[in-house]
PDB file of N, CA and C in Angstrom:
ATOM      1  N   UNK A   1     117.799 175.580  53.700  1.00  0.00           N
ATOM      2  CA  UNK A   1     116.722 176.248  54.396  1.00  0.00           C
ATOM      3  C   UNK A   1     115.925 177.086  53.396  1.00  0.00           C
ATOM      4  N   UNK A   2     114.398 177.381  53.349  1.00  0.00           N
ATOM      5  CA  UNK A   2     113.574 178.378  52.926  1.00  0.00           C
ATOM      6  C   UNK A   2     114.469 179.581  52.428  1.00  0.00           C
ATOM      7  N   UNK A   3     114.749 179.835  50.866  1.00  0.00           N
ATOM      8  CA  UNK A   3     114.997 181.616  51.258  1.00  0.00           C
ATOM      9  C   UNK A   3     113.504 182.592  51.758  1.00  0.00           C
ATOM     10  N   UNK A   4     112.294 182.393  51.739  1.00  0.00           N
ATOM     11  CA  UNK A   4     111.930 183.132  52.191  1.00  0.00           C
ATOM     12  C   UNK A   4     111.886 182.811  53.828  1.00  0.00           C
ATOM     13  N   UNK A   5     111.851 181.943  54.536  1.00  0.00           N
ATOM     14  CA  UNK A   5     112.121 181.743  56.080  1.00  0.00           C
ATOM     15  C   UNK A   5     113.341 182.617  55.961  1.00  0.00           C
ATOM     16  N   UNK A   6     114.394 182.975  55.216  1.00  0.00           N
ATOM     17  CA  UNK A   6     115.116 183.246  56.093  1.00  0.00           C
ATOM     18  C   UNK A   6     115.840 184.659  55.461  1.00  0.00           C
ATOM     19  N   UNK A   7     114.302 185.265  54.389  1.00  0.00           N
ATOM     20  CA  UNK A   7     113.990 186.697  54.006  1.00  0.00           C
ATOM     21  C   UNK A   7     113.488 187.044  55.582  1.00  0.00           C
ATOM     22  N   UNK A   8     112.307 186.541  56.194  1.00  0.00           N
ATOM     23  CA  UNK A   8     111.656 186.767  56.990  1.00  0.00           C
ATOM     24  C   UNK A   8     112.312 187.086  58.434  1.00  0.00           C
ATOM     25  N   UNK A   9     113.042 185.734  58.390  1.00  0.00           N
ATOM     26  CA  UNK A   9     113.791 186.543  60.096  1.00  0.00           C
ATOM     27  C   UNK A   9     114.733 187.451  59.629  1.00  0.00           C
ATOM     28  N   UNK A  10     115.698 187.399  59.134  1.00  0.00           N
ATOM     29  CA  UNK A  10     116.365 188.515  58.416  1.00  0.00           C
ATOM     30  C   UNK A  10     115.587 189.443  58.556  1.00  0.00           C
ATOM     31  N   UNK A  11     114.672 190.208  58.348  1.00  0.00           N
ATOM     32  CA  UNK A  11     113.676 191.576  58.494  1.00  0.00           C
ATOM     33  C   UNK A  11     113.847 191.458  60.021  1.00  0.00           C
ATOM     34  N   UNK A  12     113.241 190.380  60.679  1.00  0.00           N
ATOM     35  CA  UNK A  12     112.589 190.236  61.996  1.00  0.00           C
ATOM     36  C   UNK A  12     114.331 190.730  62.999  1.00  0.00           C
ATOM     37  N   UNK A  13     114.878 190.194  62.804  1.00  0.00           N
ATOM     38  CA  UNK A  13     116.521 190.299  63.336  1.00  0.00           C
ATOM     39  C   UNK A  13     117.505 190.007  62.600  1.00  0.00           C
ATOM     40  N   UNK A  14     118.034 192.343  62.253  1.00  0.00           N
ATOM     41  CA  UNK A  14     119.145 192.417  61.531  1.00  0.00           C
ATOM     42  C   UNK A  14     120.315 191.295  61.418  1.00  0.00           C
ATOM     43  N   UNK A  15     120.579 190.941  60.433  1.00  0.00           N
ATOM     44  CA  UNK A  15     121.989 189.903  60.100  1.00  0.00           C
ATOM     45  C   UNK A  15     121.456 188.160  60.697  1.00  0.00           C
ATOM     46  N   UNK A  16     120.315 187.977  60.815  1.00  0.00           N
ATOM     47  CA  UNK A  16     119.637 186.433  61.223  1.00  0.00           C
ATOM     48  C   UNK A  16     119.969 185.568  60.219  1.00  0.00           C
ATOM     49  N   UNK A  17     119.519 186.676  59.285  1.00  0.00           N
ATOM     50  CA  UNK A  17     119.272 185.280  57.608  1.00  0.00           C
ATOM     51  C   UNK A  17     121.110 184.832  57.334  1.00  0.00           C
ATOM     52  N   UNK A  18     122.022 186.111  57.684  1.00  0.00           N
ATOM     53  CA  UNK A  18     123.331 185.880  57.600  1.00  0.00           C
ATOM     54  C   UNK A  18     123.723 184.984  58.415  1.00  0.00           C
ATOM     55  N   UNK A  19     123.322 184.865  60.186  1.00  0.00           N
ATOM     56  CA  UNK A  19     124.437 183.593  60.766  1.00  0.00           C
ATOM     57  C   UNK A  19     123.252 182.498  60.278  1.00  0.00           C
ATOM     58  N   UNK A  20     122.140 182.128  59.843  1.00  0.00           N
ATOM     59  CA  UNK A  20     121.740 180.886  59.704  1.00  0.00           C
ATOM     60  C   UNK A  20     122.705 180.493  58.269  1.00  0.00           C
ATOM     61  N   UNK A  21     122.937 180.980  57.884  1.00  0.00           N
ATOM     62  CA  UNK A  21     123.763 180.549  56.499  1.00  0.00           C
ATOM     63  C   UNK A  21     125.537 180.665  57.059  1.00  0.00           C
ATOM     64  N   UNK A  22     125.446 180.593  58.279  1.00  0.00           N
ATOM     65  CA  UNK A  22     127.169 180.103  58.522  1.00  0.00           C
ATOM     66  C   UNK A  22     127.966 181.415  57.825  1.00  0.00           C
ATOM     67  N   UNK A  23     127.571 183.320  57.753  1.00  0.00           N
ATOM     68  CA  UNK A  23     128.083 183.977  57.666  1.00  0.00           C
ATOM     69  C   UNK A  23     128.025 184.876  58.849  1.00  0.00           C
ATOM     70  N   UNK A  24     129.101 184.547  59.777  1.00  0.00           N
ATOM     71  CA  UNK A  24     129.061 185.061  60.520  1.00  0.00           C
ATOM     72  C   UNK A  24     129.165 186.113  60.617  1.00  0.00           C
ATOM     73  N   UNK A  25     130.440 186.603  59.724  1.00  0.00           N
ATOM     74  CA  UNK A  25     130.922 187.732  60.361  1.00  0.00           C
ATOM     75  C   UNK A  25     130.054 189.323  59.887  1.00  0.00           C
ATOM     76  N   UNK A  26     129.545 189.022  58.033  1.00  0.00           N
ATOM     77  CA  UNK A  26     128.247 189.474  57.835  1.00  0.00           C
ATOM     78  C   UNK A  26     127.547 190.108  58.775  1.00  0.00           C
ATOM     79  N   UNK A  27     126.876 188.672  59.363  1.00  0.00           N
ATOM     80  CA  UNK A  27     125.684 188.497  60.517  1.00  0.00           C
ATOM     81  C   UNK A  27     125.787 190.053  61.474  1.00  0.00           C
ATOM     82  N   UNK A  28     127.286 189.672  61.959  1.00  0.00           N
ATOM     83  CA  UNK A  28     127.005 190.537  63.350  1.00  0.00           C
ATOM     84  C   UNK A  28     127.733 191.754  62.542  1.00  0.00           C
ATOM     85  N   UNK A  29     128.489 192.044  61.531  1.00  0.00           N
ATOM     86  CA  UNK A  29     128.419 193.497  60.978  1.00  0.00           C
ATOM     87  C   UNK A  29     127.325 194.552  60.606  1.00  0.00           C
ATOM     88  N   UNK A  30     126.445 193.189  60.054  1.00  0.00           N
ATOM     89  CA  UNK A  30     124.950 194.159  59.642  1.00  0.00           C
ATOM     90  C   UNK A  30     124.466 194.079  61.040  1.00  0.00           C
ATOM     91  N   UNK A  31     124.383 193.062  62.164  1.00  0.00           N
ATOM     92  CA  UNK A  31     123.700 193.494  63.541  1.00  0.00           C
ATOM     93  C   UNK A  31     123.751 194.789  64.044  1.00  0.00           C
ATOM     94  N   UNK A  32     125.086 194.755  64.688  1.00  0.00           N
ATOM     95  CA  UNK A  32     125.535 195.863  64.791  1.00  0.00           C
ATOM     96  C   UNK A  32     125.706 197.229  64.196  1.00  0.00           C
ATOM     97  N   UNK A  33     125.681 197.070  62.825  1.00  0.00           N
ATOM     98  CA  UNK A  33     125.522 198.524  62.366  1.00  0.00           C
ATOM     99  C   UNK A  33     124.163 198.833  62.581  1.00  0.00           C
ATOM    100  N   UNK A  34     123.067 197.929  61.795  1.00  0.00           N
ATOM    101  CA  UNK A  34     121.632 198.503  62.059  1.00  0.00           C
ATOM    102  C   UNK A  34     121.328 198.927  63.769  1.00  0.00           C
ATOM    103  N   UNK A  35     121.894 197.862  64.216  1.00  0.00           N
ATOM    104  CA  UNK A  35     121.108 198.933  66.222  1.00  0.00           C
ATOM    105  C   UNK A  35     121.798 200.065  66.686  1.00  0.00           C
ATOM    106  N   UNK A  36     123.051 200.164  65.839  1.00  0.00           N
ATOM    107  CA  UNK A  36     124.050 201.484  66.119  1.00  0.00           C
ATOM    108  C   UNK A  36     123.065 202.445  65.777  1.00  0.00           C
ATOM    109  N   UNK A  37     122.833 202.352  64.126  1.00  0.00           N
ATOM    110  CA  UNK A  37     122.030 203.226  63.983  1.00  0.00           C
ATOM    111  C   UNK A  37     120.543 203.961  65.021  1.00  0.00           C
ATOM    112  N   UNK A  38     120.250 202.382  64.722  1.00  0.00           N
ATOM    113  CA  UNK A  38     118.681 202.851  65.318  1.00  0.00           C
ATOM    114  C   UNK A  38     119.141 203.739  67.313  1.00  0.00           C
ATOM    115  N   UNK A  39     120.231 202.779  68.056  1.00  0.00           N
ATOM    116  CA  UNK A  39     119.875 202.886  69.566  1.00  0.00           C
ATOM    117  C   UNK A  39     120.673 205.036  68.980  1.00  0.00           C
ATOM    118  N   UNK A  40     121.674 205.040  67.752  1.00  0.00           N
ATOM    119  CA  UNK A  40     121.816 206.785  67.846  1.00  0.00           C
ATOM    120  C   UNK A  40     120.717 207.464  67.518  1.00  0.00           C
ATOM    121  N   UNK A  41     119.418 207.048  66.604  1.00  0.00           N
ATOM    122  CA  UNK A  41     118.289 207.377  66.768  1.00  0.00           C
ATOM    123  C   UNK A  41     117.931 208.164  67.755  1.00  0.00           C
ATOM    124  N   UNK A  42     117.543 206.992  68.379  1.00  0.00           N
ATOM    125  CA  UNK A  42     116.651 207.389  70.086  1.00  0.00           C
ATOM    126  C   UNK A  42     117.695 208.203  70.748  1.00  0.00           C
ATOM    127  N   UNK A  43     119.462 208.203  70.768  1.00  0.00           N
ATOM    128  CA  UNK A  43     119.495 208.774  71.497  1.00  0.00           C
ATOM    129  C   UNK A  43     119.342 210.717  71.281  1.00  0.00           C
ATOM    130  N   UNK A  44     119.201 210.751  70.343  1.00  0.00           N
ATOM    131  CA  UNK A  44     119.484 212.205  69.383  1.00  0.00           C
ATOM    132  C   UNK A  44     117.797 212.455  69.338  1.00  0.00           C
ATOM    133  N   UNK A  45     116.830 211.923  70.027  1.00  0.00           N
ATOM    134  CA  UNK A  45     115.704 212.125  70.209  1.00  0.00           C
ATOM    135  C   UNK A  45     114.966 212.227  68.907  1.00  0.00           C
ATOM    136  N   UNK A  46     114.740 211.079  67.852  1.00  0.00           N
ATOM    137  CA  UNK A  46     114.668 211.004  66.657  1.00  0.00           C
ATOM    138  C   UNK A  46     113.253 210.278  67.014  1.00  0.00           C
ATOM    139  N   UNK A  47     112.142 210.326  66.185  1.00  0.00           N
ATOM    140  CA  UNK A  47     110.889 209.902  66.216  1.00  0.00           C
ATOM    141  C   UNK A  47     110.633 208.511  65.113  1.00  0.00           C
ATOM    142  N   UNK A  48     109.622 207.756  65.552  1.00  0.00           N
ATOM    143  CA  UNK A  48     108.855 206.976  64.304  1.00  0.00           C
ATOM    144  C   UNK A  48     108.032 207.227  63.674  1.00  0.00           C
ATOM    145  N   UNK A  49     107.685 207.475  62.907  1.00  0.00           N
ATOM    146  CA  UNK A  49     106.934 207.889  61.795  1.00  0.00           C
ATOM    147  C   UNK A  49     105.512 207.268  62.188  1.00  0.00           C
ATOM    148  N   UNK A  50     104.349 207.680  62.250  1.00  0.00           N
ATOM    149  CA  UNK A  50     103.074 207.426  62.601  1.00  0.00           C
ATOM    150  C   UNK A  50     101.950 207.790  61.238  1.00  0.00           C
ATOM    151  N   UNK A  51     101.308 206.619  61.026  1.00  0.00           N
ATOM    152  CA  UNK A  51     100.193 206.581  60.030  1.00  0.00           C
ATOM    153  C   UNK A  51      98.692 207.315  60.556  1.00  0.00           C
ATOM    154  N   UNK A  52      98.586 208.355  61.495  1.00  0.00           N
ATOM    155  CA  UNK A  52      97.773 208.845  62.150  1.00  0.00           C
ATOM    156  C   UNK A  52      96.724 209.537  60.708  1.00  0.00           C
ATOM    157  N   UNK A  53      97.558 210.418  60.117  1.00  0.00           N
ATOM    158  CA  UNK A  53      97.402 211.062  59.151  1.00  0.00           C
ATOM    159  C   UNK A  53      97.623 210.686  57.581  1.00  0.00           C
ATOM    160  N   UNK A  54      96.840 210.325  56.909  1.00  0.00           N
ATOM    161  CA  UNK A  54      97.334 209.353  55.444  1.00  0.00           C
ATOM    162  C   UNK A  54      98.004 210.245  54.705  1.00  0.00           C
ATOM    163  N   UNK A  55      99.431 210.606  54.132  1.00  0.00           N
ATOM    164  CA  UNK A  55     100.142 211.151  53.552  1.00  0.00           C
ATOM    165  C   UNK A  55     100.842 210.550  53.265  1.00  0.00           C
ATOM    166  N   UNK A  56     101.417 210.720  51.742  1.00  0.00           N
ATOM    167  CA  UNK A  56     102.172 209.146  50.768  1.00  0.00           C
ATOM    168  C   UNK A  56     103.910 209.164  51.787  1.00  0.00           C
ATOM    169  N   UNK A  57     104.329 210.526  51.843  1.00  0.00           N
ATOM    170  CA  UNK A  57     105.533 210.505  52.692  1.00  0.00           C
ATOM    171  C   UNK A  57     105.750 209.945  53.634  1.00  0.00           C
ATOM    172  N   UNK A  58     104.339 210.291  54.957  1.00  0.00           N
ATOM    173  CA  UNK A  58     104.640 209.790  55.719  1.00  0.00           C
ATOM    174  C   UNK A  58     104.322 207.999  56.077  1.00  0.00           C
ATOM    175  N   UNK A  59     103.764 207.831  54.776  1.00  0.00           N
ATOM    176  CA  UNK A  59     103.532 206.250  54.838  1.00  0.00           C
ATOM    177  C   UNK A  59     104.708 205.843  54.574  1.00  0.00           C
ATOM    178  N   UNK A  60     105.732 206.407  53.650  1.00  0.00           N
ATOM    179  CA  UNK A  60     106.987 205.572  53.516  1.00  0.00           C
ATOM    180  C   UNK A  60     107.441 205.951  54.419  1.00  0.00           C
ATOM    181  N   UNK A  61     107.702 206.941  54.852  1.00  0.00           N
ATOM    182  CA  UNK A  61     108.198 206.930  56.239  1.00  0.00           C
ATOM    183  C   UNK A  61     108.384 205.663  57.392  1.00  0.00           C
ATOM    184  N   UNK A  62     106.979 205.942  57.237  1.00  0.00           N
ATOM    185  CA  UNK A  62     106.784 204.715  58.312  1.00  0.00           C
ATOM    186  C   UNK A  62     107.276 202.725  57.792  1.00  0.00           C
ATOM    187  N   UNK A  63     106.859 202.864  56.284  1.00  0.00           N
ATOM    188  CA  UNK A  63     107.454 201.522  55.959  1.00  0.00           C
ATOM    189  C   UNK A  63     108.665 201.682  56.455  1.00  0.00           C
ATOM    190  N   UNK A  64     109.576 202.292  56.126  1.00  0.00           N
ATOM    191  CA  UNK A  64     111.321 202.522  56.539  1.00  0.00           C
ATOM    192  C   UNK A  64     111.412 202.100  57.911  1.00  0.00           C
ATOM    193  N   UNK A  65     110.560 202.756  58.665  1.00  0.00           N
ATOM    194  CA  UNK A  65     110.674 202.480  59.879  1.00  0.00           C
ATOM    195  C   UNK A  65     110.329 201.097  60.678  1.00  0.00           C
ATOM    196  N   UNK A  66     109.262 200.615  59.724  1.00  0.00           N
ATOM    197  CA  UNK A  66     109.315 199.114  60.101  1.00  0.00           C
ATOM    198  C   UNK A  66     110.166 198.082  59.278  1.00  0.00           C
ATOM    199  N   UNK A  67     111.035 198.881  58.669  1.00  0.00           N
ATOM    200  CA  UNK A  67     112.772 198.117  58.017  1.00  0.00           C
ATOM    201  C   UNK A  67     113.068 197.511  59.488  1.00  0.00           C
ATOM    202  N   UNK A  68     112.559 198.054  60.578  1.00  0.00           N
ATOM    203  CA  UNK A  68     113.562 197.297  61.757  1.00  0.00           C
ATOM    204  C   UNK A  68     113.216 196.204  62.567  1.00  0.00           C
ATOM    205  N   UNK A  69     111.873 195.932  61.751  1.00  0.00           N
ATOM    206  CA  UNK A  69     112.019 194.400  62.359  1.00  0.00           C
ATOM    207  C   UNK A  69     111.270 194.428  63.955  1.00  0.00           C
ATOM    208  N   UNK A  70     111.372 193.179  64.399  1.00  0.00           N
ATOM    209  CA  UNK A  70     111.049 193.159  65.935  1.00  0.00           C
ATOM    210  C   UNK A  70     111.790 194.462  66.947  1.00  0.00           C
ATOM    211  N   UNK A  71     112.890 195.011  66.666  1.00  0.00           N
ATOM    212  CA  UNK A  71     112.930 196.213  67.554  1.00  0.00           C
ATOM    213  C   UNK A  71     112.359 197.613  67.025  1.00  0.00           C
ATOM    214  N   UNK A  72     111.234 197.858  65.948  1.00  0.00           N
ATOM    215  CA  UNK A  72     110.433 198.528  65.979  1.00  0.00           C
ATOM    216  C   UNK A  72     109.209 198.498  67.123  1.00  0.00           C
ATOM    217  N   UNK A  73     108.805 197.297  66.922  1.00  0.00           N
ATOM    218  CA  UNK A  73     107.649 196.691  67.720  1.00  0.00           C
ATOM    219  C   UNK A  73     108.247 196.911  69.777  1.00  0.00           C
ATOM    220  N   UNK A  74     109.783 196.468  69.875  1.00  0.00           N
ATOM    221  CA  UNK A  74     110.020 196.685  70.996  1.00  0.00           C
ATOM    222  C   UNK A  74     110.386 197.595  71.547  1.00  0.00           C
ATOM    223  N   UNK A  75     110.717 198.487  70.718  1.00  0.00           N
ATOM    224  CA  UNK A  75     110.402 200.376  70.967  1.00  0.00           C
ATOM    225  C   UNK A  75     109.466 200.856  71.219  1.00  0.00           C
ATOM    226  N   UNK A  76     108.405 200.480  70.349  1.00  0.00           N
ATOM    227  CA  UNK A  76     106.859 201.169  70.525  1.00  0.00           C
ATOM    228  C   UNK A  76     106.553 200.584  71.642  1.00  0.00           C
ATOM    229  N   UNK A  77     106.817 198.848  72.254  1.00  0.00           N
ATOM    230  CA  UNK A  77     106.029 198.546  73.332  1.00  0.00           C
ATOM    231  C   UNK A  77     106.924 199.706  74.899  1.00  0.00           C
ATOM    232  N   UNK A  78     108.208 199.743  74.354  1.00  0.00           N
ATOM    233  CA  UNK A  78     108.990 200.408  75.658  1.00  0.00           C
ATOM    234  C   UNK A  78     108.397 201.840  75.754  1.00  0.00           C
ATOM    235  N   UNK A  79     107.409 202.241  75.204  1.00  0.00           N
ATOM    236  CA  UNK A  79     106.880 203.888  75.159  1.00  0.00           C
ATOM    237  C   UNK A  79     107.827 205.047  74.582  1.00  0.00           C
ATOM    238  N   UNK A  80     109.256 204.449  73.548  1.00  0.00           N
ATOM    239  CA  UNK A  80     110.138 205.181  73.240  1.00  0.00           C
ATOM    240  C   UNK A  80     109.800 205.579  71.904  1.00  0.00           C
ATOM    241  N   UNK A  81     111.061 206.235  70.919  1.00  0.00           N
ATOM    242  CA  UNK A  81     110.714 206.431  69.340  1.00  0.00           C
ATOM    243  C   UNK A  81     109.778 207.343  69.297  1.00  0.00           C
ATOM    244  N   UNK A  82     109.461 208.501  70.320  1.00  0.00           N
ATOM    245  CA  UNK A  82     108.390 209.742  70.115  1.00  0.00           C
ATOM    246  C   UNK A  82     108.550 210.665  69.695  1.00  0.00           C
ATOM    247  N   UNK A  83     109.994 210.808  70.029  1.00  0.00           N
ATOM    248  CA  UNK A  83     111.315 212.352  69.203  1.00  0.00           C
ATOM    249  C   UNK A  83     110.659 213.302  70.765  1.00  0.00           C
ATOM    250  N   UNK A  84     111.228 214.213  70.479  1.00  0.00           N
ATOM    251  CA  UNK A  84     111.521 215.723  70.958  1.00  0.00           C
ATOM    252  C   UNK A  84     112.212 216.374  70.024  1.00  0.00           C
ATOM    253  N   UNK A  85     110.652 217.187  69.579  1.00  0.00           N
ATOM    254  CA  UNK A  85     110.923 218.053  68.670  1.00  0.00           C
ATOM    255  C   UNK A  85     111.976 219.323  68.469  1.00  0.00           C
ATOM    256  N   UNK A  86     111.997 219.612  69.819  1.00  0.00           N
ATOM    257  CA  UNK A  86     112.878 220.826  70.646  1.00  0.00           C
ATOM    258  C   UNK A  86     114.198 220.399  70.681  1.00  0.00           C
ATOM    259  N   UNK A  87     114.517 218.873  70.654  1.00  0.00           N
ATOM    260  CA  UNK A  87     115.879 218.813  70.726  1.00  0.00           C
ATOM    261  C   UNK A  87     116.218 219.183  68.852  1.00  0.00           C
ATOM    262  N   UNK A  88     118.005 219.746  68.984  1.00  0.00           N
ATOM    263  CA  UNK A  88     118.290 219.902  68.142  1.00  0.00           C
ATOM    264  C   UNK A  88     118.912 218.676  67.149  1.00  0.00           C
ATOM    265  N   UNK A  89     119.131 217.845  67.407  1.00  0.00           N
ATOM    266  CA  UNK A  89     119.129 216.878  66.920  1.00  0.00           C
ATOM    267  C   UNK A  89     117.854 215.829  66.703  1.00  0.00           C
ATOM    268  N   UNK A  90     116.944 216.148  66.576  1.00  0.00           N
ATOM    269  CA  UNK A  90     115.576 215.884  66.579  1.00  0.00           C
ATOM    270  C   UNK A  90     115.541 215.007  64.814  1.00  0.00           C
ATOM    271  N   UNK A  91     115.697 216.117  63.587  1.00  0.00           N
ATOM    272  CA  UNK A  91     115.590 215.619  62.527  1.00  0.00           C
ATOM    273  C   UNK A  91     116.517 214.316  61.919  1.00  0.00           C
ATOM    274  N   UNK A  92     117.921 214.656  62.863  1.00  0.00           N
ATOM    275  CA  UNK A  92     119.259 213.179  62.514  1.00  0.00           C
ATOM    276  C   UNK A  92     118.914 212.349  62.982  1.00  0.00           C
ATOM    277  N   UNK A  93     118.265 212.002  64.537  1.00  0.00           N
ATOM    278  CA  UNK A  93     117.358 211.055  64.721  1.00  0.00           C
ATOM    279  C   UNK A  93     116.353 210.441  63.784  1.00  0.00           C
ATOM    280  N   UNK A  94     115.454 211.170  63.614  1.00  0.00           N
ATOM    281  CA  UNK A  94     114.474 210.237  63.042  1.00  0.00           C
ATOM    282  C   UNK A  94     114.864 209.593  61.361  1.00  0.00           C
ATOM    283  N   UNK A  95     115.971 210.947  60.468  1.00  0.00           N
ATOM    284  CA  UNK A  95     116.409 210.093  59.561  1.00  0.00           C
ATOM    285  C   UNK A  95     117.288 208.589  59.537  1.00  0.00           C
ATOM    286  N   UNK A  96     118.249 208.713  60.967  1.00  0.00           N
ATOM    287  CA  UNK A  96     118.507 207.845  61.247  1.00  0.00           C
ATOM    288  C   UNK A  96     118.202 206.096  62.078  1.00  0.00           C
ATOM    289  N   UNK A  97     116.685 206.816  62.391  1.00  0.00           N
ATOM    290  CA  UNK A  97     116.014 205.562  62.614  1.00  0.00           C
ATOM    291  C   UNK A  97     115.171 205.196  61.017  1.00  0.00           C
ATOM    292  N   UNK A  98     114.882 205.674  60.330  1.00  0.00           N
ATOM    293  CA  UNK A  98     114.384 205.605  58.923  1.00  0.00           C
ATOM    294  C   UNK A  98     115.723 204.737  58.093  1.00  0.00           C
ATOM    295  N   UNK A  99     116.626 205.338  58.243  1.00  0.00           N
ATOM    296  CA  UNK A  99     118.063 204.383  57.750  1.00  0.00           C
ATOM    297  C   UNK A  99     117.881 203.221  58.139  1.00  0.00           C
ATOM    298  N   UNK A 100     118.086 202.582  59.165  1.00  0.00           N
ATOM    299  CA  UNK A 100     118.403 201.783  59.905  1.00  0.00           C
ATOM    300  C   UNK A 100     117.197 200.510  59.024  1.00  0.00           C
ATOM    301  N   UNK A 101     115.716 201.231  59.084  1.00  0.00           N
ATOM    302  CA  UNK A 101     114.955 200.023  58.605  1.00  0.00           C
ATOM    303  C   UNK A 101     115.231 199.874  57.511  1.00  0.00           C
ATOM    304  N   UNK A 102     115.483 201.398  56.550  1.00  0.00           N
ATOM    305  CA  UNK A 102     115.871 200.617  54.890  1.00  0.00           C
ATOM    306  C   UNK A 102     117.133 199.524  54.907  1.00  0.00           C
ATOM    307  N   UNK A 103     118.118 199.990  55.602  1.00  0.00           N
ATOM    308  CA  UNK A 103     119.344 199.377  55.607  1.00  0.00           C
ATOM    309  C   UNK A 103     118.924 197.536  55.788  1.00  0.00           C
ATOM    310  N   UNK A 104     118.087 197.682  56.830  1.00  0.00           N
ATOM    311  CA  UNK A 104     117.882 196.298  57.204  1.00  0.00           C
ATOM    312  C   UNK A 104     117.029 195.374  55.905  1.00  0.00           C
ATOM    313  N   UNK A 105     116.161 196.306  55.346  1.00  0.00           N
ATOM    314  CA  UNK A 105     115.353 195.365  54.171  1.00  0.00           C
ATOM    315  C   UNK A 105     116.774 195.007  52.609  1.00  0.00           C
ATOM    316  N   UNK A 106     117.581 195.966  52.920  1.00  0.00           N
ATOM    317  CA  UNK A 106     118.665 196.087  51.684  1.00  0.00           C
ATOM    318  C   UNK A 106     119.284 194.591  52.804  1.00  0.00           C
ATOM    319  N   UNK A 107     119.732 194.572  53.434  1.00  0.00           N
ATOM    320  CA  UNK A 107     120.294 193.551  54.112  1.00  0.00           C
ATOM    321  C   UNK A 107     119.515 191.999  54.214  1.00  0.00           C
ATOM    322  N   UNK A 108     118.347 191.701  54.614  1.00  0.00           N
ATOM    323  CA  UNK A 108     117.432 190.500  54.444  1.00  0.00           C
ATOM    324  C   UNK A 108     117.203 190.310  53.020  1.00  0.00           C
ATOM    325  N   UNK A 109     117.514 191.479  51.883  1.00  0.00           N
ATOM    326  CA  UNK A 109     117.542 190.829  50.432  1.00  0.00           C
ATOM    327  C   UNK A 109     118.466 190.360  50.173  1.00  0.00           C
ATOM    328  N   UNK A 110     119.267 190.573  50.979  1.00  0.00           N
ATOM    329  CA  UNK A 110     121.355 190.094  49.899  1.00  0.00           C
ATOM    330  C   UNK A 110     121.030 188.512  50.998  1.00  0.00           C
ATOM    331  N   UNK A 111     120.671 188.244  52.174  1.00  0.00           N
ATOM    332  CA  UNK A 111     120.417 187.087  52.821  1.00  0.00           C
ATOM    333  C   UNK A 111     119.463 186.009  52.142  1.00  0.00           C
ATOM    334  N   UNK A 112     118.653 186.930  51.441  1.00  0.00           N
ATOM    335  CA  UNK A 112     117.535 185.838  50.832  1.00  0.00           C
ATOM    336  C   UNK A 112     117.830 185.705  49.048  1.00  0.00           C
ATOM    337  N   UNK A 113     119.302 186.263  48.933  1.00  0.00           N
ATOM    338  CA  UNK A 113     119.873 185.944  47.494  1.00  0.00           C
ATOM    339  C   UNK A 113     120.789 185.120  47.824  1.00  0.00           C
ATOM    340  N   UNK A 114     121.751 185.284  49.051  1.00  0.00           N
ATOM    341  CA  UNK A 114     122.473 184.020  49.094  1.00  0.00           C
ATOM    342  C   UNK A 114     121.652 182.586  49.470  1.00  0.00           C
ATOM    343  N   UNK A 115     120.803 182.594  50.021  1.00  0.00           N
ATOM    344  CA  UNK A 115     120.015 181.502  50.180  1.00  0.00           C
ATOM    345  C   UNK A 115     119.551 180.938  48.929  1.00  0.00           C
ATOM    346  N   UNK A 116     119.265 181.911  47.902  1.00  0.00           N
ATOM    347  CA  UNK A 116     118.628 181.551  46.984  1.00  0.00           C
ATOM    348  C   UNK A 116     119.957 181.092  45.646  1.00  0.00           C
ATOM    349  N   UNK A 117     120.943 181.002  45.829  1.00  0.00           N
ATOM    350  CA  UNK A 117     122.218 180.502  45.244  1.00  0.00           C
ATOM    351  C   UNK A 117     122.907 182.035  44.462  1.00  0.00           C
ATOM    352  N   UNK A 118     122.291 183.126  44.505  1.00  0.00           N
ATOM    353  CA  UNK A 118     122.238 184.332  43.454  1.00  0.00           C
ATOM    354  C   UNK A 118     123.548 185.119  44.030  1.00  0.00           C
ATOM    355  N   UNK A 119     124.458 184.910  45.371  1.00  0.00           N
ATOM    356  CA  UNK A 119     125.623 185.774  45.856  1.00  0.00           C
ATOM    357  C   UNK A 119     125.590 184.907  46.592  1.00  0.00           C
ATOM    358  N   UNK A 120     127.185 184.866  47.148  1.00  0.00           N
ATOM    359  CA  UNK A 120     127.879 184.313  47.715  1.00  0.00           C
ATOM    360  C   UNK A 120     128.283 184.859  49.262  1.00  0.00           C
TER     361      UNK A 120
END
């Protein structure tokens, strides 16, 4: 298969590029850790990072945050990922939805190196 087809879903859905390559167990370790992360995000009232304002931080910010692939996009469409600032867990949230997308781009690269013969 493509390593970049399967750089691409890999981004799109944590651990993808892993079960198309017959690693399963990979697959659903990185699944599961990345939505752990992200669904403790939201629940600790953690925000997404918004390009409203051009600032180099908060642009990486926001790249990080689209580390997550299609459930970035299905957060923003559910009206969630806004934070509450007031909650005290407000800042572990949003670092931890920021994790979650780096984690996932560190993850669709080790998928699109085994594809590419470079790890096993």
């Amino acid at each position: 298969m493509n390593p970049y087809l399967i750089l691409f879903l890999s981004w799109l859905f944590p651990g993808a590029g892993h079960f198309l390559q017959k690693k399963y167990l990979k697959g659903a370790v990185f699944f599961v850790g990345i939505l752990l992360l992200l669904v403790l995000g939201l629940i600790m009232h953690g925000k997404f990072y918004n390009t409203h304002s051009f600032h180099p931080l908060l642009v990486l910010g926001f790249l990080g945050d689209l580390g997550n692939g299609a459930f970035y996009f299905i957060i923003k469409l559910l009206g969630l990922g806004n934070g509450n600032i007031k909650a005290i867990t407000y800042n572990y949230g949003t670092t931890y939805m920021v994790a979650a997308g780096l984690l996932n781009y560190l993850v669709a690269l080790n998928a699109f190196d085994i594809a590419r013969g470079k790890r096993k």
